[in-house]
C-alpha atoms as a PDB file:
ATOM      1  CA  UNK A   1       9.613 -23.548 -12.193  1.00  0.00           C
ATOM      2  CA  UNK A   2       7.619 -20.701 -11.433  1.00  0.00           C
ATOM      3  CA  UNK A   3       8.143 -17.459 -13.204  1.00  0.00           C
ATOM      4  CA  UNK A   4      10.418 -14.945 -11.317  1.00  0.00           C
ATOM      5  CA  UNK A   5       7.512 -12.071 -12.457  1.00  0.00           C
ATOM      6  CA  UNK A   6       5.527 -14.304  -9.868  1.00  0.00           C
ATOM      7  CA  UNK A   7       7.851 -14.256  -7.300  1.00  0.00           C
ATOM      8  CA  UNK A   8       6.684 -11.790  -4.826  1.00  0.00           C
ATOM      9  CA  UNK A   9       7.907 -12.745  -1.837  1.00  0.00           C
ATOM     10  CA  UNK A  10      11.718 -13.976  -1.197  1.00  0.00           C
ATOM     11  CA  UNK A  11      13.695 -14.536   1.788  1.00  0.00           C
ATOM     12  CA  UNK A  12      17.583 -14.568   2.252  1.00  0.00           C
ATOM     13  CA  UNK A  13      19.404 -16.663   4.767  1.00  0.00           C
ATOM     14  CA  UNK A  14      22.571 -15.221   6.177  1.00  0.00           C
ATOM     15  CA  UNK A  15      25.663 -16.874   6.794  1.00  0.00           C
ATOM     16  CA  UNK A  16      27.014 -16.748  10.507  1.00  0.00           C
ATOM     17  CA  UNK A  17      29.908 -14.827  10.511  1.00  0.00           C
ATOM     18  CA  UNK A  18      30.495 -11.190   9.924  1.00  0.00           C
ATOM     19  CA  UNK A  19      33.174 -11.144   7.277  1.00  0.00           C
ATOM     20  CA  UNK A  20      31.025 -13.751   5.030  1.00  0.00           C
ATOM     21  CA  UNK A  21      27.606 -11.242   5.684  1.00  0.00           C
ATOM     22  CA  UNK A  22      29.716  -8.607   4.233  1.00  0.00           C
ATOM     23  CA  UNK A  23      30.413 -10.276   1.119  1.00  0.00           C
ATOM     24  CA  UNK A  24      26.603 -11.314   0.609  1.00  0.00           C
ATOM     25  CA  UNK A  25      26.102  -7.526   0.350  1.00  0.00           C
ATOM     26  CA  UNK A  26      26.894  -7.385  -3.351  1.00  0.00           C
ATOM     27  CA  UNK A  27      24.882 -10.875  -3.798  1.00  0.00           C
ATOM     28  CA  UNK A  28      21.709  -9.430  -2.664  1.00  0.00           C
ATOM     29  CA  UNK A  29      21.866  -6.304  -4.532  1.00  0.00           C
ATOM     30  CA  UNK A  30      21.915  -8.253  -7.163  1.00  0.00           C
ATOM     31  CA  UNK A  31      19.258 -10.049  -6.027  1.00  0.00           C
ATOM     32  CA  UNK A  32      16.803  -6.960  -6.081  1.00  0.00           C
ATOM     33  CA  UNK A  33      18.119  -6.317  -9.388  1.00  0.00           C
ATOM     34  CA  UNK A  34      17.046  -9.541 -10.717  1.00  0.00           C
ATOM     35  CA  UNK A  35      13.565  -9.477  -8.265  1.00  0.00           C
ATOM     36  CA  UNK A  36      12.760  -5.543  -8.250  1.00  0.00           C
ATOM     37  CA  UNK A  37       9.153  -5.646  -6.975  1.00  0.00           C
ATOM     38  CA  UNK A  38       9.651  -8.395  -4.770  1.00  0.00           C
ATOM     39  CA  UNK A  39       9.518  -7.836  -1.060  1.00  0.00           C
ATOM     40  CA  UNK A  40      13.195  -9.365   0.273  1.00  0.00           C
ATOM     41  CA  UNK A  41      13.747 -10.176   3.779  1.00  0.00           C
ATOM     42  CA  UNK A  42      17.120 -11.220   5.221  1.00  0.00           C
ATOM     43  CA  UNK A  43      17.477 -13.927   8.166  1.00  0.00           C
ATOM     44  CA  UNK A  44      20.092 -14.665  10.446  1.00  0.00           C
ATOM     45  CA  UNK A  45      21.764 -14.592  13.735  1.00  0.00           C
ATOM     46  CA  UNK A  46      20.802 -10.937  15.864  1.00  0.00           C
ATOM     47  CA  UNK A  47      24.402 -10.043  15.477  1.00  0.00           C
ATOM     48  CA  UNK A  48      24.691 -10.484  11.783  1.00  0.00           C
ATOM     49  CA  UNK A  49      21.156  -9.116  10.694  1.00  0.00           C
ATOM     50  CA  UNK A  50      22.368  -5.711  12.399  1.00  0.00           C
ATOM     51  CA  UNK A  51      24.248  -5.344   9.145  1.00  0.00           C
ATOM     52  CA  UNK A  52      21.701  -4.864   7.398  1.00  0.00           C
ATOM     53  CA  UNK A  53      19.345  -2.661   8.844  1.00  0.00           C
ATOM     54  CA  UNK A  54      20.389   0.337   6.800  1.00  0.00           C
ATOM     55  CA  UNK A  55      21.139  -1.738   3.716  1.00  0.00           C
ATOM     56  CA  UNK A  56      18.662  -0.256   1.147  1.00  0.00           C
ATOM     57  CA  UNK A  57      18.121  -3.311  -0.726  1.00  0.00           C
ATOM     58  CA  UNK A  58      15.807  -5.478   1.699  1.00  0.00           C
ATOM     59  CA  UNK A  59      12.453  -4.499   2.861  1.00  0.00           C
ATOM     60  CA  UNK A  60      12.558  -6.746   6.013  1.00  0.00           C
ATOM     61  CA  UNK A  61      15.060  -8.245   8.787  1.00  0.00           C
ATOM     62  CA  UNK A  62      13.673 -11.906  10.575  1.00  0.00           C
ATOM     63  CA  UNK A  63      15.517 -12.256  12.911  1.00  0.00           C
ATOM     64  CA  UNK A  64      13.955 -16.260  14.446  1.00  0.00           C
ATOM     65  CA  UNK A  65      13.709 -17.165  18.167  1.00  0.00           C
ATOM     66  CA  UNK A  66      16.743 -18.758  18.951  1.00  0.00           C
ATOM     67  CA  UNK A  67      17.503 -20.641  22.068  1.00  0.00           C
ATOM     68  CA  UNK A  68      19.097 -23.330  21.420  1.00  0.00           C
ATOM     69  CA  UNK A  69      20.435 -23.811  17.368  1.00  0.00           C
ATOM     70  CA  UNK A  70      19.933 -27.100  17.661  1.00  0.00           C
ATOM     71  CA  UNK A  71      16.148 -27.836  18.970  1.00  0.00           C
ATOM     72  CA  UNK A  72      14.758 -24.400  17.475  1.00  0.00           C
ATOM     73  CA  UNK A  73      14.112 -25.594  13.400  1.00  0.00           C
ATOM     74  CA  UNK A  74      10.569 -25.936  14.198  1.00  0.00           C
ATOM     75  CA  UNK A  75       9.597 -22.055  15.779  1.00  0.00           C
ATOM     76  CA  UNK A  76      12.073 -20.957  13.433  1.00  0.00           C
ATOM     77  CA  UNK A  77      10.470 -22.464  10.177  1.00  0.00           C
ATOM     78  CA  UNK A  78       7.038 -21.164  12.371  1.00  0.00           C
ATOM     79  CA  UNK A  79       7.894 -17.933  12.346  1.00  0.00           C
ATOM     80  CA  UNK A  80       9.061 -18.264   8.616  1.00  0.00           C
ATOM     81  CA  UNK A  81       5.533 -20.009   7.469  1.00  0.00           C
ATOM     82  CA  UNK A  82       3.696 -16.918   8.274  1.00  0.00           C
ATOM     83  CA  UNK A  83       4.961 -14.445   5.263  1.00  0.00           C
ATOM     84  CA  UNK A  84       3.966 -17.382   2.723  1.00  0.00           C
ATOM     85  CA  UNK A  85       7.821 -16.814   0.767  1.00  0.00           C
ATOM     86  CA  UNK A  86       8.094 -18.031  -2.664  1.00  0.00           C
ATOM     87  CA  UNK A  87      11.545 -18.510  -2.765  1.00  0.00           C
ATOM     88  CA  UNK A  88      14.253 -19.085  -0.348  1.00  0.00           C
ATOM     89  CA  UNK A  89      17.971 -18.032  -1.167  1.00  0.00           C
ATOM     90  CA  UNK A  90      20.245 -20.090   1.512  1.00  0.00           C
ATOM     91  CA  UNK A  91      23.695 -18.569   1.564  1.00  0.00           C
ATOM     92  CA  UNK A  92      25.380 -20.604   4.761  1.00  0.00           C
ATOM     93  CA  UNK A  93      26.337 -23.785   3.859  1.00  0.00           C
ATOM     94  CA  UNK A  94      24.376 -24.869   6.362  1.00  0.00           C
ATOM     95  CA  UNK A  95      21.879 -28.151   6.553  1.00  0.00           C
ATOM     96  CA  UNK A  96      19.909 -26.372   9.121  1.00  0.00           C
ATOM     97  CA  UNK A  97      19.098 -23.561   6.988  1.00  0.00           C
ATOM     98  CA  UNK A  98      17.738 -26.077   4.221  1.00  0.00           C
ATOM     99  CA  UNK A  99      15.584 -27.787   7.275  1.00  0.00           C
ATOM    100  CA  UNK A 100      14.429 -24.934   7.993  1.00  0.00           C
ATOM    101  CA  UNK A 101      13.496 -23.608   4.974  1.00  0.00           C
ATOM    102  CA  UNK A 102      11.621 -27.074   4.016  1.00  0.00           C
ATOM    103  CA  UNK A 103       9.824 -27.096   7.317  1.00  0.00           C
ATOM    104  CA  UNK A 104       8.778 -23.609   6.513  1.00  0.00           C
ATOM    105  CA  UNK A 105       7.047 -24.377   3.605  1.00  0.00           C
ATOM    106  CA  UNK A 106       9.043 -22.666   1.074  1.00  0.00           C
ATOM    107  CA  UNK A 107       7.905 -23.912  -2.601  1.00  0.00           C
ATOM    108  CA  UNK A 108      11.490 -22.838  -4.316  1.00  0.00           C
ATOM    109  CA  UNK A 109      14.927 -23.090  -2.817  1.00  0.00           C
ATOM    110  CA  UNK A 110      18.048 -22.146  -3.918  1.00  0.00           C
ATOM    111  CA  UNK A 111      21.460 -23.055  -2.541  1.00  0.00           C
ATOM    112  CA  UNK A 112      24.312 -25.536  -2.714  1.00  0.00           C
ATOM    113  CA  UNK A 113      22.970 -28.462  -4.308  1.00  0.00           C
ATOM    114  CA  UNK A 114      23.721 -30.792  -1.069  1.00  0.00           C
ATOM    115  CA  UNK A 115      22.159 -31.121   1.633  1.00  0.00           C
ATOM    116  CA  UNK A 116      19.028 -30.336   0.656  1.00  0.00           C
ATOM    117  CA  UNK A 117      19.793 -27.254  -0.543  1.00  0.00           C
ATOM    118  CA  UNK A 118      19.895 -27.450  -4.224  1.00  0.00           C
ATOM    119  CA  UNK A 119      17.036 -26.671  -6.333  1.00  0.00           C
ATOM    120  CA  UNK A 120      13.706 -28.518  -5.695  1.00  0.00           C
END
């Protein structure tokens, strides 16, 4: 596993829904305690990533083209591919996040180990 001192790039999906972005506030805090020179971005749907754009904690907001949630993995994990993350944090419980974050590129991802979300 690679050393988190080499981890300098990290991204964090968002869940869907308000109330559960709310409680990933606390969970990402602690994330830039654990990852304090990293640069974090968040992801997620427009409405939810407006949460967090005077949340002191993240550098960046990536918010992917979304047409329909169904067909858009592959300019999603596009858009992703560019920043060249390190790690990927996956919060929803969500099979597309892990699809996209795969597709993506992403060397380490964490999230519920099903899926394809655990760690690999």
């Amino acid at each position: 596993m690679k050393d988190k001192s080499k981890i300098d790039k990290l991204i964090v999906f968002l869940p869907n829904w308000i109330g559960d972005a709310v409680l990933s506030l606390p969970a990402i805090y602690r994330i830039r305690e654990l990852f304090p020179i990293a640069q974090i971005s968040v992801t997620g749907l427009p409405h939810v990533t407006e949460l967090f754009k005077e949340y002191p904690y993240i550098d960046k907001i990536i918010v992917p083209p979304v047409k329909n949630q169904k067909t858009d993995l592959l300019p999603a994990a596009n858009e992703l591919r560019k920043s060249g993350f390190d790690l990927a944090i996956l919060l929803p419980n969500s099979l597309r996040s892990a699809i996209i974050a795969r597709l993506a590129g992403i060397p380490l991802r964490c999230g519920y180990n099903r899926d394809g979300r655990g760690y690999s």
